[in-house]
PDB file of N, CA and C in Angstrom:
ATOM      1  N   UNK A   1     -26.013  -6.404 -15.038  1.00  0.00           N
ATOM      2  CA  UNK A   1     -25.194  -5.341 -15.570  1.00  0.00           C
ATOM      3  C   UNK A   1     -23.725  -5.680 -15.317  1.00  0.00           C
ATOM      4  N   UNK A   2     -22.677  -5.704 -16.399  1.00  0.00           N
ATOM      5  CA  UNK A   2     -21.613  -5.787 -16.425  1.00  0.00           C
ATOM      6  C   UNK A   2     -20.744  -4.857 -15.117  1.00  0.00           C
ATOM      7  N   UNK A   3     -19.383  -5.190 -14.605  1.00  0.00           N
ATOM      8  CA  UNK A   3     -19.057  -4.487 -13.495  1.00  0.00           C
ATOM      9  C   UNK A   3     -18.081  -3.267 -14.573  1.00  0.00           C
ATOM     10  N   UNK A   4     -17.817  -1.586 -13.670  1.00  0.00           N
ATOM     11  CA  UNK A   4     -17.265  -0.864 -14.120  1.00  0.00           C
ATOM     12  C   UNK A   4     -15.841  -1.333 -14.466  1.00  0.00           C
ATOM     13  N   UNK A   5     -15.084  -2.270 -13.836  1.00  0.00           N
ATOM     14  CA  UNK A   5     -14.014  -2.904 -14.402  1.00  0.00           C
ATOM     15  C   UNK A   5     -13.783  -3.949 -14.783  1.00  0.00           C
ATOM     16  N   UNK A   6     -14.760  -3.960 -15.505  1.00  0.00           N
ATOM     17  CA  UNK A   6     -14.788  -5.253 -17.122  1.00  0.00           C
ATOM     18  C   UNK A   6     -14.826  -4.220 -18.327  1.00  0.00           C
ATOM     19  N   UNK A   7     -14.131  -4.869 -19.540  1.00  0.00           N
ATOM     20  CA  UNK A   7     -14.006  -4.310 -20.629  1.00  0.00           C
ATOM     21  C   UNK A   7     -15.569  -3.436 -21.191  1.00  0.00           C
ATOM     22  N   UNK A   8     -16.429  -4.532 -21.088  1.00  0.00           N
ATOM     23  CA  UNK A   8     -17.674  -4.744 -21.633  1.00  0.00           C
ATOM     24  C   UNK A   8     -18.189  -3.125 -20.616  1.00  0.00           C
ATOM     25  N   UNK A   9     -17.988  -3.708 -19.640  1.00  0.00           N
ATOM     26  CA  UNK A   9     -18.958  -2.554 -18.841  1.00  0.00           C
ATOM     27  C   UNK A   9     -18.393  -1.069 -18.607  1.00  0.00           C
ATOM     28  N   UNK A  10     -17.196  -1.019 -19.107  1.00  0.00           N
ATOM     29  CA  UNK A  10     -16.844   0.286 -19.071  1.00  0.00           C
ATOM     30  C   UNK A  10     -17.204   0.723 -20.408  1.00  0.00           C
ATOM     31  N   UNK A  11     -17.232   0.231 -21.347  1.00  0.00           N
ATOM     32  CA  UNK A  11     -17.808   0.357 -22.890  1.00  0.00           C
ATOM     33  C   UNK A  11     -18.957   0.903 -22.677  1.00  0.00           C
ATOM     34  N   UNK A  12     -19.656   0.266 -22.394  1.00  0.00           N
ATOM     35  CA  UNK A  12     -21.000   0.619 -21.790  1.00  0.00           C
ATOM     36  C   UNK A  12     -21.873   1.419 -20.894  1.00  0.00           C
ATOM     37  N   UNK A  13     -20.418   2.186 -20.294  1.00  0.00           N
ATOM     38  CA  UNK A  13     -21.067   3.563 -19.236  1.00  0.00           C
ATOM     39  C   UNK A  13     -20.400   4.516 -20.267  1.00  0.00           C
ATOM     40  N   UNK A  14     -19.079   4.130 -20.916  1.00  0.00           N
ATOM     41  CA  UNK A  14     -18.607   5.457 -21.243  1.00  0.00           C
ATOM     42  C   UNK A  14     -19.664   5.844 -23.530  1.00  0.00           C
ATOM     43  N   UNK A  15     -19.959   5.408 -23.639  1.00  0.00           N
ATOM     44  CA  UNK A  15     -20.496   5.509 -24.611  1.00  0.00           C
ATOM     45  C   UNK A  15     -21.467   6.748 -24.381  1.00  0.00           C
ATOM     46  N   UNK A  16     -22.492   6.305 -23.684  1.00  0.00           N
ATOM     47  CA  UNK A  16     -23.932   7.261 -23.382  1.00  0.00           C
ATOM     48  C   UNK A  16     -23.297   8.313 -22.855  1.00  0.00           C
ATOM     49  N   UNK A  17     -22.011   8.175 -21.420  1.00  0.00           N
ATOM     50  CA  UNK A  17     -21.804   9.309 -21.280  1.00  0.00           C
ATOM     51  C   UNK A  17     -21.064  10.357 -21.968  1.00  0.00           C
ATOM     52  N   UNK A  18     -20.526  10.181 -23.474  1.00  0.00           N
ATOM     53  CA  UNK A  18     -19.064  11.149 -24.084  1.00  0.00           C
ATOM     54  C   UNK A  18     -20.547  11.452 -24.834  1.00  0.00           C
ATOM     55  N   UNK A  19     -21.227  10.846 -25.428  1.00  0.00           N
ATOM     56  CA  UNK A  19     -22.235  11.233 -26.182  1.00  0.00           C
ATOM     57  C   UNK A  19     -23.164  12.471 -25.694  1.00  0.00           C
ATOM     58  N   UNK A  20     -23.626  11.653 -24.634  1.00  0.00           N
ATOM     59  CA  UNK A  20     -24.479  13.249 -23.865  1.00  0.00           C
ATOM     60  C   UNK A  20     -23.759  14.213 -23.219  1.00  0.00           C
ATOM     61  N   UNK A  21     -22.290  14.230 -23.127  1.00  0.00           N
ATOM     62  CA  UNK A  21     -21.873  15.093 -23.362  1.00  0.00           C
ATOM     63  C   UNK A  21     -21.390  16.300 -24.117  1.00  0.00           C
ATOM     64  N   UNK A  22     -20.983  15.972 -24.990  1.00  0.00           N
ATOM     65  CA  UNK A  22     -21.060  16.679 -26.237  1.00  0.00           C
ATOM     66  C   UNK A  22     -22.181  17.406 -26.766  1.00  0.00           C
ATOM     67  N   UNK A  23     -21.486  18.578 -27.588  1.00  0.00           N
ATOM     68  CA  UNK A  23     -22.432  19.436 -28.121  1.00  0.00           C
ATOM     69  C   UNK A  23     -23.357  18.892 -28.911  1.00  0.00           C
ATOM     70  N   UNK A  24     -24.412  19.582 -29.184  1.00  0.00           N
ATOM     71  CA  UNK A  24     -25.348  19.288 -30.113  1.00  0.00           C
ATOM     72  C   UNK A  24     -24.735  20.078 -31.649  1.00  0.00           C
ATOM     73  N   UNK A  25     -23.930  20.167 -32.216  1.00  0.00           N
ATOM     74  CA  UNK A  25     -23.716  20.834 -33.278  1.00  0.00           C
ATOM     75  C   UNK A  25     -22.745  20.262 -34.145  1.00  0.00           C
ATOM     76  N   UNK A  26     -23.145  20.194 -35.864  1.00  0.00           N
ATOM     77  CA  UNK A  26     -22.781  19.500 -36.921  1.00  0.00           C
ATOM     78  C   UNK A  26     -21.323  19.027 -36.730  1.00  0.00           C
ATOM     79  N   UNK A  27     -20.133  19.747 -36.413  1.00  0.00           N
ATOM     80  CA  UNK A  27     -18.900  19.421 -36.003  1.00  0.00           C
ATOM     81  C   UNK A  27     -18.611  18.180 -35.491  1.00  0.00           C
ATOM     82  N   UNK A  28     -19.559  17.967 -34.294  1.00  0.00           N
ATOM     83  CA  UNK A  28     -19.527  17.097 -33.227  1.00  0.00           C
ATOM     84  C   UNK A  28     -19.674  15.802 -33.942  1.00  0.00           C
ATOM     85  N   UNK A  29     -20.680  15.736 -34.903  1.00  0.00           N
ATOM     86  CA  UNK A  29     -21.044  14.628 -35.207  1.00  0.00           C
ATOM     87  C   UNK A  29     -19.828  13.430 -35.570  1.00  0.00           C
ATOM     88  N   UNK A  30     -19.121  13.836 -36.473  1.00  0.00           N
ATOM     89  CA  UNK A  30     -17.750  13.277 -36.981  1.00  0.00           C
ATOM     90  C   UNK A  30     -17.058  12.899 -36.115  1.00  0.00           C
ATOM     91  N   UNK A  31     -16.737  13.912 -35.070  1.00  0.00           N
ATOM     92  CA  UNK A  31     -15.403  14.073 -33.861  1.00  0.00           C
ATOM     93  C   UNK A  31     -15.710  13.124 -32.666  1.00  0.00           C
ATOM     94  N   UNK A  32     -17.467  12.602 -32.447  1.00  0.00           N
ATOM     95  CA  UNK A  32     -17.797  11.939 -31.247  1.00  0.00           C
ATOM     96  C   UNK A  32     -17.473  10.455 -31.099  1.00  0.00           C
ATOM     97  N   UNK A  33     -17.541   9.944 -32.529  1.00  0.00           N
ATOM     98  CA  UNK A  33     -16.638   8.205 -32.758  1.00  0.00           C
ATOM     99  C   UNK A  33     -15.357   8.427 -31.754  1.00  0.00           C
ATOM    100  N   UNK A  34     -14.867   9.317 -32.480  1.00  0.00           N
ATOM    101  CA  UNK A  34     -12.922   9.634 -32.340  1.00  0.00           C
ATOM    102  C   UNK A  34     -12.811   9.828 -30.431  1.00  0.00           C
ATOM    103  N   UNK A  35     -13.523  10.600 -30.272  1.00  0.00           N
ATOM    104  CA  UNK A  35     -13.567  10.726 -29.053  1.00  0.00           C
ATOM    105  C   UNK A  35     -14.093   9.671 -27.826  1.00  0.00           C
ATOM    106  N   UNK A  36     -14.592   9.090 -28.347  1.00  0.00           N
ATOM    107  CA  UNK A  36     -15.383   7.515 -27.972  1.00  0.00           C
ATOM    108  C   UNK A  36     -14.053   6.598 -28.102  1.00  0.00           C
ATOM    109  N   UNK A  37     -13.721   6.623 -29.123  1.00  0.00           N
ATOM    110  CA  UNK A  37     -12.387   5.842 -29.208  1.00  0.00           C
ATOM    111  C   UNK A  37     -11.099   5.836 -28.087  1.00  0.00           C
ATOM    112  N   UNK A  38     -11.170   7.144 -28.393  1.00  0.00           N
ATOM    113  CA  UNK A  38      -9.970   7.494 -27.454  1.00  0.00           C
ATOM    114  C   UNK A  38     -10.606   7.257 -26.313  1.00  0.00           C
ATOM    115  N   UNK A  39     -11.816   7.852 -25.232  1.00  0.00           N
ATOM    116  CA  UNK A  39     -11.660   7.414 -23.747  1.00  0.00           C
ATOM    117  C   UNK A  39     -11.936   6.069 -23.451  1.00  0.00           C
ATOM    118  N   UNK A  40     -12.216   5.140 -24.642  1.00  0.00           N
ATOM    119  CA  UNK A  40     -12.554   3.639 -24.193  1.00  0.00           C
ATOM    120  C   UNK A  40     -11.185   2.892 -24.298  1.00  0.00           C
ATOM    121  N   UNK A  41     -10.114   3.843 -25.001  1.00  0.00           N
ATOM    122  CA  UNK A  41      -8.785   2.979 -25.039  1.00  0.00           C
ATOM    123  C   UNK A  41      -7.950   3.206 -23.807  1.00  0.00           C
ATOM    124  N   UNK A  42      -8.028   4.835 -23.375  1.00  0.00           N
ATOM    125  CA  UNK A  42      -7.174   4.703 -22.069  1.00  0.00           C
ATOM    126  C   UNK A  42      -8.392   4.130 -20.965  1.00  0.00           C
ATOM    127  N   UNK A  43      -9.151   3.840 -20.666  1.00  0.00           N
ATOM    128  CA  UNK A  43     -10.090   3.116 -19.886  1.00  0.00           C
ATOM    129  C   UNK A  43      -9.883   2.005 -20.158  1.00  0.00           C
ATOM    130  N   UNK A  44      -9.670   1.291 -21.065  1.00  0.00           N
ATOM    131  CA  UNK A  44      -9.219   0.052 -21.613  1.00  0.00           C
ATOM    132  C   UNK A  44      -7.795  -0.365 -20.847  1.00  0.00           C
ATOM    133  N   UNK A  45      -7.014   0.513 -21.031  1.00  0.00           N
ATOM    134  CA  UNK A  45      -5.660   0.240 -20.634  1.00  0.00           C
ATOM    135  C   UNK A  45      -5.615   0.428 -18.949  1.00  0.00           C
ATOM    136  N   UNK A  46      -6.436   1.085 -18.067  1.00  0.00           N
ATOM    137  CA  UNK A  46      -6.358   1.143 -16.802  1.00  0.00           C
ATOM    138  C   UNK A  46      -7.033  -0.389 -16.654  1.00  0.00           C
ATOM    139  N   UNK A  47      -8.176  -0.701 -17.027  1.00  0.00           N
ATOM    140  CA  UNK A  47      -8.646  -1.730 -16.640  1.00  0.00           C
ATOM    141  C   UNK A  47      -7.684  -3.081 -16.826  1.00  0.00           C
ATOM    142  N   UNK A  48      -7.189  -3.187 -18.391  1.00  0.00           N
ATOM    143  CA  UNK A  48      -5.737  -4.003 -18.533  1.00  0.00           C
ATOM    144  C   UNK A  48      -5.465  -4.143 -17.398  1.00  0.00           C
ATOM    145  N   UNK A  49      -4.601  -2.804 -16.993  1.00  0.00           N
ATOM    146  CA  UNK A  49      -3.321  -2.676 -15.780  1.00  0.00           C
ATOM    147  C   UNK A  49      -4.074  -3.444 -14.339  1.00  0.00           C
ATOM    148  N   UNK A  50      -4.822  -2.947 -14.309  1.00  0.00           N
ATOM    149  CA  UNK A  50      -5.556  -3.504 -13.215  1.00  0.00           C
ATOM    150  C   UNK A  50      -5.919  -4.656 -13.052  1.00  0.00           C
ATOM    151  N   UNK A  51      -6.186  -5.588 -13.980  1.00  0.00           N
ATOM    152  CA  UNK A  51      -6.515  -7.036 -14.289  1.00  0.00           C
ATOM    153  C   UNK A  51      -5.021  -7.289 -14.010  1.00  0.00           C
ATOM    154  N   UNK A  52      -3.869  -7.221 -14.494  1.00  0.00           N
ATOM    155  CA  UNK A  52      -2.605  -7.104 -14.850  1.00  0.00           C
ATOM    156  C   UNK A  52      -2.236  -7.544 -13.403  1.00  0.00           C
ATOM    157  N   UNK A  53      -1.859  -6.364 -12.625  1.00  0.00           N
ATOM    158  CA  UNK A  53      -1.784  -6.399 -11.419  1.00  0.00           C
ATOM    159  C   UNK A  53      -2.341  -6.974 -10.161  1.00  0.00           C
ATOM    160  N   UNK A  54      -3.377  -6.810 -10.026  1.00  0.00           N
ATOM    161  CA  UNK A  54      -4.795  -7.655  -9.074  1.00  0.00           C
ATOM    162  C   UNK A  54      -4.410  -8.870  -9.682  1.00  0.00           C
ATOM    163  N   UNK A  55      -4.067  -9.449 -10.911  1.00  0.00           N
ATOM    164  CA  UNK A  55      -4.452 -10.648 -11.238  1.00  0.00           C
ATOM    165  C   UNK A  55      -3.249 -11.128 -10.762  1.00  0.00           C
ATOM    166  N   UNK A  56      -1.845 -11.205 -10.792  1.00  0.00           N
ATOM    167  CA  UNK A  56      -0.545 -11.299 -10.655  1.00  0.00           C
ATOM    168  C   UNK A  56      -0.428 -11.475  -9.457  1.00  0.00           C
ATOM    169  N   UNK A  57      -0.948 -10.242  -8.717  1.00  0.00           N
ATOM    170  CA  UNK A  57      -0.387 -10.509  -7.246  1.00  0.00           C
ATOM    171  C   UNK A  57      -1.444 -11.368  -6.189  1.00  0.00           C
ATOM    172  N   UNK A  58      -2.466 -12.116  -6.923  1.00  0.00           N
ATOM    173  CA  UNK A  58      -3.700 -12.427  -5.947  1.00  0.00           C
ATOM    174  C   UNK A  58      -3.514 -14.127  -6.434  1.00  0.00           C
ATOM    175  N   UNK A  59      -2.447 -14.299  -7.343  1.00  0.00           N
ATOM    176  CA  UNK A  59      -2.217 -15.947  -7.611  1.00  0.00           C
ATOM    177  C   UNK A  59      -2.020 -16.039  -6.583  1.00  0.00           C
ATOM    178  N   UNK A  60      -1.205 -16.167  -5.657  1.00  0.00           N
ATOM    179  CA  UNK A  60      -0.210 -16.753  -4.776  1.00  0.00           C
ATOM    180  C   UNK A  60      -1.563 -17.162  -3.502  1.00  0.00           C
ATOM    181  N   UNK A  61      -2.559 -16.030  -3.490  1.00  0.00           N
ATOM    182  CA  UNK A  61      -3.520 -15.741  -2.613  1.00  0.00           C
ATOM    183  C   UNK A  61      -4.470 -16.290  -2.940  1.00  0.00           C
ATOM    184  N   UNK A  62      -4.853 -16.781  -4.001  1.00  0.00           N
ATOM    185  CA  UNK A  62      -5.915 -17.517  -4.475  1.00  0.00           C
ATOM    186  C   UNK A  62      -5.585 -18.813  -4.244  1.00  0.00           C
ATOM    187  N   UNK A  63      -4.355 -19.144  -4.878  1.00  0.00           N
ATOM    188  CA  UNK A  63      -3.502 -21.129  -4.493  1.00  0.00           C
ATOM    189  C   UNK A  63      -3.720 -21.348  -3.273  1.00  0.00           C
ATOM    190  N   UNK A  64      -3.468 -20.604  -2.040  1.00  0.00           N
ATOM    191  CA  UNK A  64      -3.127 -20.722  -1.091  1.00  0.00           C
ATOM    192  C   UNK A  64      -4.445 -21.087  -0.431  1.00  0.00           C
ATOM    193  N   UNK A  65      -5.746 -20.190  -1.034  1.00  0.00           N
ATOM    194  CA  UNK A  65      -6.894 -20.044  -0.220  1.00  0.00           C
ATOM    195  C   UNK A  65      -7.416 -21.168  -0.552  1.00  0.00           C
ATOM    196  N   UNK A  66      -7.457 -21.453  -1.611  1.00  0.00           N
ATOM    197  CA  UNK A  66      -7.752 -22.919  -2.269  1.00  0.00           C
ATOM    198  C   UNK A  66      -7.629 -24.009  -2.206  1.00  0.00           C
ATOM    199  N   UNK A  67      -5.582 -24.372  -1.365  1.00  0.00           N
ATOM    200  CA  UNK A  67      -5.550 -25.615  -0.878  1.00  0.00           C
ATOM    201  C   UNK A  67      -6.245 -25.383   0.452  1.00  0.00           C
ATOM    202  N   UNK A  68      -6.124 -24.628   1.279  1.00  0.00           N
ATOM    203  CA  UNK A  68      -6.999 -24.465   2.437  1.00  0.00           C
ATOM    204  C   UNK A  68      -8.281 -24.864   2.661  1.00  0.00           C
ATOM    205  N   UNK A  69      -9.323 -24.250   1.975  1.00  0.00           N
ATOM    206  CA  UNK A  69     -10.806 -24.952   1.633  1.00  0.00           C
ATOM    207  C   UNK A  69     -10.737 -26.135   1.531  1.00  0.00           C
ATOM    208  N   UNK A  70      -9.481 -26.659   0.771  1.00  0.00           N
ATOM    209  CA  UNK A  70      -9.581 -28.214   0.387  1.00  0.00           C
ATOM    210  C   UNK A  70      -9.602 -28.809   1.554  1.00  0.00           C
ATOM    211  N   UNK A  71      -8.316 -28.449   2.389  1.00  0.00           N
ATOM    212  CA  UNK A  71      -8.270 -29.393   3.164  1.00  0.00           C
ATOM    213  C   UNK A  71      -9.356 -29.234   4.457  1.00  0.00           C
ATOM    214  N   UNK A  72      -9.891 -28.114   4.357  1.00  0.00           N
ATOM    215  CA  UNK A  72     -11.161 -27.893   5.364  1.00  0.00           C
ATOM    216  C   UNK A  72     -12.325 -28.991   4.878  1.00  0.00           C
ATOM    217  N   UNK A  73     -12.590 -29.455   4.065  1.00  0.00           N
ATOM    218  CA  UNK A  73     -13.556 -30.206   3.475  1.00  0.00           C
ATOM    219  C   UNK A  73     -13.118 -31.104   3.892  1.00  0.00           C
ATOM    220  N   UNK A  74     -11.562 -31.970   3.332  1.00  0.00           N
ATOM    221  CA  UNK A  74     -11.371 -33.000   3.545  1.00  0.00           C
ATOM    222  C   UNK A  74     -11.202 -33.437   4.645  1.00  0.00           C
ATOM    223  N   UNK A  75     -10.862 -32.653   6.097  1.00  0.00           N
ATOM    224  CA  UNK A  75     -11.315 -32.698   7.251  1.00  0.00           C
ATOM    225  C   UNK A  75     -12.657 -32.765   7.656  1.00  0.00           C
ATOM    226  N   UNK A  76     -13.493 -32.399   7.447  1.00  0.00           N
ATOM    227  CA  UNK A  76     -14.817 -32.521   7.483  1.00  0.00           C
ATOM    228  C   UNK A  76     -15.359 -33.502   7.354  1.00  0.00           C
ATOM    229  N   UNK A  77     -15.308 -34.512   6.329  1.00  0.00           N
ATOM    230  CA  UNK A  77     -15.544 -35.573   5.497  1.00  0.00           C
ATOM    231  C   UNK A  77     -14.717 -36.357   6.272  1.00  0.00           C
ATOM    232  N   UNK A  78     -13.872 -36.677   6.724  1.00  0.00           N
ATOM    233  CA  UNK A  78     -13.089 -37.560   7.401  1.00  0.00           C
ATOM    234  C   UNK A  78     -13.941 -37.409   8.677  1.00  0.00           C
ATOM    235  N   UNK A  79     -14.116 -36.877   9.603  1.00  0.00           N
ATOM    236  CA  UNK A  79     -14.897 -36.307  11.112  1.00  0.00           C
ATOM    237  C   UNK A  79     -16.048 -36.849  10.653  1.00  0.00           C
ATOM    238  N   UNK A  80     -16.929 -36.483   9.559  1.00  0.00           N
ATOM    239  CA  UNK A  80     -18.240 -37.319   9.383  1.00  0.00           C
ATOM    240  C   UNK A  80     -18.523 -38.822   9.279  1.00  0.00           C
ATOM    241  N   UNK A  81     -16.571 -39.118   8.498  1.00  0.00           N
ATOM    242  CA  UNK A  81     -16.918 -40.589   8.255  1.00  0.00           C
ATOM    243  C   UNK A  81     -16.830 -41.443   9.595  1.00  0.00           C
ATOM    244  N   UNK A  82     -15.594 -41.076  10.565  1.00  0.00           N
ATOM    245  CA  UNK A  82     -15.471 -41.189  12.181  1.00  0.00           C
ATOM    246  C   UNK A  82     -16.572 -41.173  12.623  1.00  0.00           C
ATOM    247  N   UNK A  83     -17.513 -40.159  12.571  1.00  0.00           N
ATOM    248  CA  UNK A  83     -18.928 -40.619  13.268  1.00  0.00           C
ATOM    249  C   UNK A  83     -19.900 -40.935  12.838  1.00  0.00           C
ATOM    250  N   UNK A  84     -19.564 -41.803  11.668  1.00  0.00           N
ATOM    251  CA  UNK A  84     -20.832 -42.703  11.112  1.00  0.00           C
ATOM    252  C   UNK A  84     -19.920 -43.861  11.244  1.00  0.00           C
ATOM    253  N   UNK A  85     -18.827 -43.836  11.565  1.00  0.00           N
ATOM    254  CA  UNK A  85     -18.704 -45.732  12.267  1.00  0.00           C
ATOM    255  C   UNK A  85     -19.092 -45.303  13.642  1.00  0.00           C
ATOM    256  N   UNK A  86     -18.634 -44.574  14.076  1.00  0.00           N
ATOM    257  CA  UNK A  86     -18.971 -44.760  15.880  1.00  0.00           C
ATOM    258  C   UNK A  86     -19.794 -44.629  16.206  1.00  0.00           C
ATOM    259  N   UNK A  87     -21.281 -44.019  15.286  1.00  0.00           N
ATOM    260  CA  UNK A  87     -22.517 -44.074  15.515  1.00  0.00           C
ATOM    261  C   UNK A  87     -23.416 -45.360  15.340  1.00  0.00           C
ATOM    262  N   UNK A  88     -22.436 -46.148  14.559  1.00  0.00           N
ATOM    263  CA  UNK A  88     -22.976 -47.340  13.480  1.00  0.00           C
ATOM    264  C   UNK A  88     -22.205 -48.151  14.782  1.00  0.00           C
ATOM    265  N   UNK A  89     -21.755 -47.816  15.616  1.00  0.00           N
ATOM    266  CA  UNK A  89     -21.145 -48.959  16.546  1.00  0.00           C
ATOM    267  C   UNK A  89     -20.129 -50.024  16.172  1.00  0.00           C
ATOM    268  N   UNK A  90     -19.338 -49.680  14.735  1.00  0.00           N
ATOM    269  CA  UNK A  90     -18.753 -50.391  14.221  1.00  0.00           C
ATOM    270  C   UNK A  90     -17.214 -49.124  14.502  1.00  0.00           C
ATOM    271  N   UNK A  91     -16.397 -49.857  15.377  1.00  0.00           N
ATOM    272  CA  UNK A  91     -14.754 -49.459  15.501  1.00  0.00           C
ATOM    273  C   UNK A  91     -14.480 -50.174  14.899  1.00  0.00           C
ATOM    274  N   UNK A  92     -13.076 -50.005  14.458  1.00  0.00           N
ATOM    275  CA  UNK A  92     -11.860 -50.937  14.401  1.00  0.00           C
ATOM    276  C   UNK A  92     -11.925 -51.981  15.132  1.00  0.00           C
ATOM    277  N   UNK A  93     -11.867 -51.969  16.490  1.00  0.00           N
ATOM    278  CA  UNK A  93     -12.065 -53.137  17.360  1.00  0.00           C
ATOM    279  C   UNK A  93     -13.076 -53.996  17.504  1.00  0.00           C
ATOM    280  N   UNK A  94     -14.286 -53.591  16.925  1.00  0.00           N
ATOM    281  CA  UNK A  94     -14.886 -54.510  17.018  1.00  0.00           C
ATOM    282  C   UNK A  94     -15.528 -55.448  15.975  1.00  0.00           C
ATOM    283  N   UNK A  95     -14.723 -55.094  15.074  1.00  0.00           N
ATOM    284  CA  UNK A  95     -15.191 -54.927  13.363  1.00  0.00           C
ATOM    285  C   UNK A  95     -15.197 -56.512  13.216  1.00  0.00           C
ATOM    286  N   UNK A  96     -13.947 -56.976  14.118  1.00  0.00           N
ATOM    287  CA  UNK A  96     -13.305 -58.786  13.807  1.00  0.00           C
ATOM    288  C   UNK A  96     -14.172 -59.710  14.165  1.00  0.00           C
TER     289      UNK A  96
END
């Protein structure tokens, strides 16, 4: 199931619910598109804003977290390769 702040998934809660809300009577029928329209556009536009924002201010926080991991790996991988020579009994020093 899509999350409540994705386009898709707010489409998708607010449909069933403007519908079963609404009256059961001939009027309604016409007016329930229109009304569908309208709460999926300002729901639309919070979710925008919110992508907008969250997305903007979480670059800096995402780059950051990202070279980090990197270099946690590439530390890792270096420490493993260190002790598969020194396990392998092969140093520097004795390599000659």
């Amino acid at each position: 199931m899509e999350s409540p702040l994705s386009f898709t998934g707010s489409a998708k809660r607010i449909i069933p619910a403007v519908y079963g809300k609404m009256p059961r009577r001939p009027w309604a029928i016409p007016v329930a598109p229109v009304v569908v329209a309208l709460v999926i556009s300002v729901v639309w536009g919070g979710v925008f804003f919110w992508y907008l924002v969250w997305g903007v201010l979480l670059i800096p926080f995402r780059l950051f977290r990202r070279l980090q991991l990197k270099s946690e790996v590439d530390e890792l991988r270096h420490r493993e390769m260190l002790d598969a020579i020194h396990e392998s009994g092969k140093t520097p020093e004795n390599s000659s």
